[in-house]
C-alpha atoms as a PDB file:
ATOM      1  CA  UNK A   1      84.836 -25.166 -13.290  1.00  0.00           C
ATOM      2  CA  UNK A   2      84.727 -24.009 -17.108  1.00  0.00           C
ATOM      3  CA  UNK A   3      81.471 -24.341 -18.515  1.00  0.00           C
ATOM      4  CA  UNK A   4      82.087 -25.575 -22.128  1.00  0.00           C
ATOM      5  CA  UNK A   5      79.617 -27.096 -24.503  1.00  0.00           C
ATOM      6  CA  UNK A   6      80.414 -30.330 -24.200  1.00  0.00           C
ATOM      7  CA  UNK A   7      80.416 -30.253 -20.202  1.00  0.00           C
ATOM      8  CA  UNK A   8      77.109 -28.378 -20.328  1.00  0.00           C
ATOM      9  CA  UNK A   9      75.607 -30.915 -22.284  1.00  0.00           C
ATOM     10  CA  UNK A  10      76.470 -33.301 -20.027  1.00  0.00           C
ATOM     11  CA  UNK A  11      75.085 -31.437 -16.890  1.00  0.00           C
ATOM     12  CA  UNK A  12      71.612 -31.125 -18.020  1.00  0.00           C
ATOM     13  CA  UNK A  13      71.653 -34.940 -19.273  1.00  0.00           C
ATOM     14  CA  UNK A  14      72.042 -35.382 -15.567  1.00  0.00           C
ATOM     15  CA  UNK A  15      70.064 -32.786 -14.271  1.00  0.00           C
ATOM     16  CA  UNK A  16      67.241 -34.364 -16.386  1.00  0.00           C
ATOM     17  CA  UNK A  17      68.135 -37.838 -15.579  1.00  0.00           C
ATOM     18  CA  UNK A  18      67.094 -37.267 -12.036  1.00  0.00           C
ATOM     19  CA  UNK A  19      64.760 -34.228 -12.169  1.00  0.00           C
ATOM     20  CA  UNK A  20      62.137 -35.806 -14.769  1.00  0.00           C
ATOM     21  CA  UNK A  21      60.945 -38.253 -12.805  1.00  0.00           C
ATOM     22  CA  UNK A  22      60.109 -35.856  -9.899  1.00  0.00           C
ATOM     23  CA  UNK A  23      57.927 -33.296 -12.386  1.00  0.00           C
ATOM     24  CA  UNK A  24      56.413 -36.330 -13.869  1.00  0.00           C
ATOM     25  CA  UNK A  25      54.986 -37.619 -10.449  1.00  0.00           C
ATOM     26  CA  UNK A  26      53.440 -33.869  -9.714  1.00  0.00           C
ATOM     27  CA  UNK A  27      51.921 -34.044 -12.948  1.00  0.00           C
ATOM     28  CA  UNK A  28      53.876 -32.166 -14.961  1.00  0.00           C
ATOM     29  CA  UNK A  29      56.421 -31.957 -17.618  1.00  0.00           C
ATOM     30  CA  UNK A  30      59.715 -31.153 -18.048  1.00  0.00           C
ATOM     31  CA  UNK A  31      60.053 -28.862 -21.224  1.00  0.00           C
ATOM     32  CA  UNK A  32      63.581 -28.034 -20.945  1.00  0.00           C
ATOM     33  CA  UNK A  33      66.838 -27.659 -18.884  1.00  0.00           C
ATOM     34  CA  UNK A  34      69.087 -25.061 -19.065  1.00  0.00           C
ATOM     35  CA  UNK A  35      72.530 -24.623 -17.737  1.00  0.00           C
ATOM     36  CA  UNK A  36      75.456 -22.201 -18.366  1.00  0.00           C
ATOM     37  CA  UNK A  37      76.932 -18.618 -16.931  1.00  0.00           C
ATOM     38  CA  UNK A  38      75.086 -15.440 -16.741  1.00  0.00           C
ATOM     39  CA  UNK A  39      75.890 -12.082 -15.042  1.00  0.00           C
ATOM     40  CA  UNK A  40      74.570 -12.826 -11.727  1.00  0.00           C
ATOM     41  CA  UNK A  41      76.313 -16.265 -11.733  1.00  0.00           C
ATOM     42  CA  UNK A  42      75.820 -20.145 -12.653  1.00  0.00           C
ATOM     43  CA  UNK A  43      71.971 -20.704 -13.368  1.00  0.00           C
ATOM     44  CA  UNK A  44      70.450 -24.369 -13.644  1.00  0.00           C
ATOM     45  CA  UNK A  45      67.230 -23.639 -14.954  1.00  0.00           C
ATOM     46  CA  UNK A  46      64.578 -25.929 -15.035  1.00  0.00           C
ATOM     47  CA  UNK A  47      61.390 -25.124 -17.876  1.00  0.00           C
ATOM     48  CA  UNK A  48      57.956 -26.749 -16.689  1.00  0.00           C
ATOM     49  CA  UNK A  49      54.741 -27.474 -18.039  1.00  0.00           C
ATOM     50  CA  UNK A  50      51.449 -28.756 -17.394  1.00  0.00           C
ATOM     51  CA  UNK A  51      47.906 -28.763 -19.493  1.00  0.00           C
ATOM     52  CA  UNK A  52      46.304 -25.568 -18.242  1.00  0.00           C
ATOM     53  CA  UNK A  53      49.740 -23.629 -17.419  1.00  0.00           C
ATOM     54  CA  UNK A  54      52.153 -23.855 -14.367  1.00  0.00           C
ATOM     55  CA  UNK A  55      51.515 -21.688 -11.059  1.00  0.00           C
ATOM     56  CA  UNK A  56      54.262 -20.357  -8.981  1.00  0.00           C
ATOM     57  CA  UNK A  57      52.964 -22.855  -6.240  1.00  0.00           C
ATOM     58  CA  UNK A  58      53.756 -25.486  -9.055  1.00  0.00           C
ATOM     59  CA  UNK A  59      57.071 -23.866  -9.887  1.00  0.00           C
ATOM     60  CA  UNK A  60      58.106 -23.354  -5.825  1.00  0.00           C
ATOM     61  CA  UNK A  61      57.178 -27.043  -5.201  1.00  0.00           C
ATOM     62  CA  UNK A  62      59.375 -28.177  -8.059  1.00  0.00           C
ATOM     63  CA  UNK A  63      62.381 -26.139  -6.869  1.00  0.00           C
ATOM     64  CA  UNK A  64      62.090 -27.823  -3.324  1.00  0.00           C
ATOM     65  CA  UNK A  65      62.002 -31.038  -4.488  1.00  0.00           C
ATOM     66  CA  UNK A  66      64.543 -30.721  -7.470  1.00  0.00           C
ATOM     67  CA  UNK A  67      66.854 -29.070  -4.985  1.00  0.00           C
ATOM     68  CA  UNK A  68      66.871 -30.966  -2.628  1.00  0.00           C
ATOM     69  CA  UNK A  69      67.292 -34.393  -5.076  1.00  0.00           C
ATOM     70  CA  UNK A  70      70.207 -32.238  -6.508  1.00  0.00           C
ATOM     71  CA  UNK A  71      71.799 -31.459  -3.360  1.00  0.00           C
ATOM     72  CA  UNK A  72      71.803 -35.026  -1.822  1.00  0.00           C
ATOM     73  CA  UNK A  73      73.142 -36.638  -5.399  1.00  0.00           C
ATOM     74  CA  UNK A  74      75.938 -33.650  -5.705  1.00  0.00           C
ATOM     75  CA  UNK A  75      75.225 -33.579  -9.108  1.00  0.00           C
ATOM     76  CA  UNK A  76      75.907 -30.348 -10.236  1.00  0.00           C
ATOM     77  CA  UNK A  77      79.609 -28.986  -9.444  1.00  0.00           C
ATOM     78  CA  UNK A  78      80.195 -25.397  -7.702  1.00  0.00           C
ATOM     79  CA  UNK A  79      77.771 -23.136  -6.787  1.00  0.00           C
ATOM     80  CA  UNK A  80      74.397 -22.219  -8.806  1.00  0.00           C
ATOM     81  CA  UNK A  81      71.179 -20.757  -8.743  1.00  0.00           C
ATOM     82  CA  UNK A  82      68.145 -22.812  -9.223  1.00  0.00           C
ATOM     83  CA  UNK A  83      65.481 -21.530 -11.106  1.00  0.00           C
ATOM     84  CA  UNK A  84      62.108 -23.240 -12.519  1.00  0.00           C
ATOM     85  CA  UNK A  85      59.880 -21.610 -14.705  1.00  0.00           C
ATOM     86  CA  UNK A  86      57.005 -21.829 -17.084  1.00  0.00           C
ATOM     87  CA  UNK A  87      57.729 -21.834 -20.662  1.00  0.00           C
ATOM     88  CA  UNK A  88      55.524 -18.585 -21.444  1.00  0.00           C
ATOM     89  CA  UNK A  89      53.273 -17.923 -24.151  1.00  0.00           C
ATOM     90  CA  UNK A  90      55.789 -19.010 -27.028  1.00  0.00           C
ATOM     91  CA  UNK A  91      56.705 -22.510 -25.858  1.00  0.00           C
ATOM     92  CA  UNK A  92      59.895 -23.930 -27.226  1.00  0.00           C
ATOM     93  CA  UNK A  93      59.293 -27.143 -28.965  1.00  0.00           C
ATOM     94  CA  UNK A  94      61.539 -29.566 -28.345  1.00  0.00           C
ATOM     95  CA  UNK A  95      60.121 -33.206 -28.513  1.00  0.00           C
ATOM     96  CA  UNK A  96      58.543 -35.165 -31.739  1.00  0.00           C
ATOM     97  CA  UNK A  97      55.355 -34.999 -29.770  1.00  0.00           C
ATOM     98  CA  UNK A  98      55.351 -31.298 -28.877  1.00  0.00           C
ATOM     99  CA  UNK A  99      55.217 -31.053 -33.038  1.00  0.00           C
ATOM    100  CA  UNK A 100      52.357 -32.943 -33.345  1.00  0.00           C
ATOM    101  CA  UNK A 101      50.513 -31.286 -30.138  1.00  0.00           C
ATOM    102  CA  UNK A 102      50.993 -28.075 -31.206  1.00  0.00           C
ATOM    103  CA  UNK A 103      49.939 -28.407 -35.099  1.00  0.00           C
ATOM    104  CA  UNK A 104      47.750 -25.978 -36.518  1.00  0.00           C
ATOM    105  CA  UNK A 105      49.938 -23.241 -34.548  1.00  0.00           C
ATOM    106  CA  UNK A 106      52.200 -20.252 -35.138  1.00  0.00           C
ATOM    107  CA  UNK A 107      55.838 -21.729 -35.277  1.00  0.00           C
ATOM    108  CA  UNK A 108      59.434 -20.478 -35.499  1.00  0.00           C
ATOM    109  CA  UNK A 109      61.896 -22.294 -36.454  1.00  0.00           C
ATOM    110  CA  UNK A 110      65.639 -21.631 -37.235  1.00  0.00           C
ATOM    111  CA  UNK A 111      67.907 -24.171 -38.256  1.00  0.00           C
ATOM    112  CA  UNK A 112      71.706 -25.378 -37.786  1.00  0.00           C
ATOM    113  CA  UNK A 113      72.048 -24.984 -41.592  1.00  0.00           C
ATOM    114  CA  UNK A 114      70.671 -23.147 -44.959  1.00  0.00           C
ATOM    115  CA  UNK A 115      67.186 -25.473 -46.107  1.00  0.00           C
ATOM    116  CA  UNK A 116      66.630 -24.027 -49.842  1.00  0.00           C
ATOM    117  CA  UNK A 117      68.614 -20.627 -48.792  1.00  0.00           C
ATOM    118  CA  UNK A 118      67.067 -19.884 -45.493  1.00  0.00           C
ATOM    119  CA  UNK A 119      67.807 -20.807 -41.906  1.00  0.00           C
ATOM    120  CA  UNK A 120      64.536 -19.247 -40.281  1.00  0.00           C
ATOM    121  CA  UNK A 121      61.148 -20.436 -41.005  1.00  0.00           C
ATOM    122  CA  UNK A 122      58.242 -18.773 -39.617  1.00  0.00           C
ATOM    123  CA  UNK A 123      54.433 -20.085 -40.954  1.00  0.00           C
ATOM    124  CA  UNK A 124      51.735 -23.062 -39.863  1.00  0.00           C
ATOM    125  CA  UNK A 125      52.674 -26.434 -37.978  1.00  0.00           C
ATOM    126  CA  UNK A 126      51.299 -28.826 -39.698  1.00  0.00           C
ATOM    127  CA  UNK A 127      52.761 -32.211 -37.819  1.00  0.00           C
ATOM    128  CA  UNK A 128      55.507 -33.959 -38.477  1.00  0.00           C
ATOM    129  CA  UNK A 129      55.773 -36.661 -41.362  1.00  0.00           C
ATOM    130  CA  UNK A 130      58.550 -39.302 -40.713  1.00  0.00           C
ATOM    131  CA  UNK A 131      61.487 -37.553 -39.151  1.00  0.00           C
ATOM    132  CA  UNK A 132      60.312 -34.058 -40.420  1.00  0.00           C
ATOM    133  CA  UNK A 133      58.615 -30.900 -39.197  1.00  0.00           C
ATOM    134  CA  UNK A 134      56.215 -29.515 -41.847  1.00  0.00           C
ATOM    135  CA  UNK A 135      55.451 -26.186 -41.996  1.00  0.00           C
ATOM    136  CA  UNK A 136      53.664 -23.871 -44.278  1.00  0.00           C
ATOM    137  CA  UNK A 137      54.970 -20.929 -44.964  1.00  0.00           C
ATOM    138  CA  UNK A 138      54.595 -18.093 -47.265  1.00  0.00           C
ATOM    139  CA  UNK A 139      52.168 -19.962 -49.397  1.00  0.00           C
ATOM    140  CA  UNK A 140      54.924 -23.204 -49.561  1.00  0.00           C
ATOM    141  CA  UNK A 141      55.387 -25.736 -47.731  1.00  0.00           C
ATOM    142  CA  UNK A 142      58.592 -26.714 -46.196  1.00  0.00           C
ATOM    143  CA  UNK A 143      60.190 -30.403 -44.770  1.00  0.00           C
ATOM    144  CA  UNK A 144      62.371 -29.435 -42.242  1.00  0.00           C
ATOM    145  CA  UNK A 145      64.695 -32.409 -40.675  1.00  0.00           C
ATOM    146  CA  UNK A 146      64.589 -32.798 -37.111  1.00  0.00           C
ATOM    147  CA  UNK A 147      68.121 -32.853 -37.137  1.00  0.00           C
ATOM    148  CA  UNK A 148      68.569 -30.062 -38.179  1.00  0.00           C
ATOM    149  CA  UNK A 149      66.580 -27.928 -35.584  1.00  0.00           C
ATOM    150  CA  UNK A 150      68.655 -25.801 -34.187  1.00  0.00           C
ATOM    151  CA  UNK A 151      65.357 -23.505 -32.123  1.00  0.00           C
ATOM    152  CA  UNK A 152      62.066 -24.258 -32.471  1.00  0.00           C
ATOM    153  CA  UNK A 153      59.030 -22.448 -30.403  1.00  0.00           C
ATOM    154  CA  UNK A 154      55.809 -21.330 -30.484  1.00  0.00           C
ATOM    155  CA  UNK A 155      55.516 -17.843 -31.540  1.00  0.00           C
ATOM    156  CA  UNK A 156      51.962 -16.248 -30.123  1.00  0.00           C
ATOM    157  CA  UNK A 157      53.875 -12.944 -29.714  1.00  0.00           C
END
């Protein structure tokens, strides 16, 4: 199978579809899913969280049971590699409610196209305000659509 964008998209919609519940019931949350080609293959990779950080006991026991819920639904084509993973120190942000959780924080963002001239914004989280991120940044502060978030993380490091 090609991987293309539009098939990839689909594949994690799925993917999430029937892995979200399962991290939800363990007490975590499902930051992200990732799916494409690398060198050493296909990857499906699945980005957990939970309030005091993820173990490797948390991330082992989510690859059993996403597995096997994978495997019985033969929902993703071919061959892959599994992988789940914490979201390390610079968290990518991609829910309204990971903007407002995370305010008062170091933030990157880059965007799908030029706000005032730039596409990357680096600076304070300071919420969200109807359907846009506010940041401050180099003594101004910037309204940055939602829709038009391209990346957006943490950025500790």
């Amino acid at each position: 199978m090609v991987l293309n964008k539009k098939n990839k998209g689909q594949q994690t919609e799925v993917v999430r579809a029937l892995v979200e519940p399962l991290v939800a019931y363990a007490g975590m949350e499902l930051i992200d899913v990732e799916y494409g080609r690398e060198p050493s293959g296909v990857i499906l990779r699945l980005i957990i969280d939970k309030p005091g950080g993820v173990t490797i006991d948390d991330c082992s026991y989510i690859n059993r049971l996403a597995g096997d819920v994978l495997d019985v639904k033969d929902s993703v084509p071919g061959s892959y590699n599994l992988e789940v993973s914490s979201p390390g120190i610079n968290r990518p942000l991609k829910k309204k409610d990971d903007f407002e959780r995370f305010a008062g924080q170091k933030i990157l963002i880059k965007t799908r196209e030029p706000i005032e001239g730039r596409r990357n914004f680096k600076g304070i989280l300071n919420g969200t305000k109807e359907n846009f991120i506010v940041v401050s940044s180099e003594k101004k502060i910037f309204s940055i659509p939602f829709d038009l978030v391209a990346k957006a993380r943490l950025d500790i490091i």
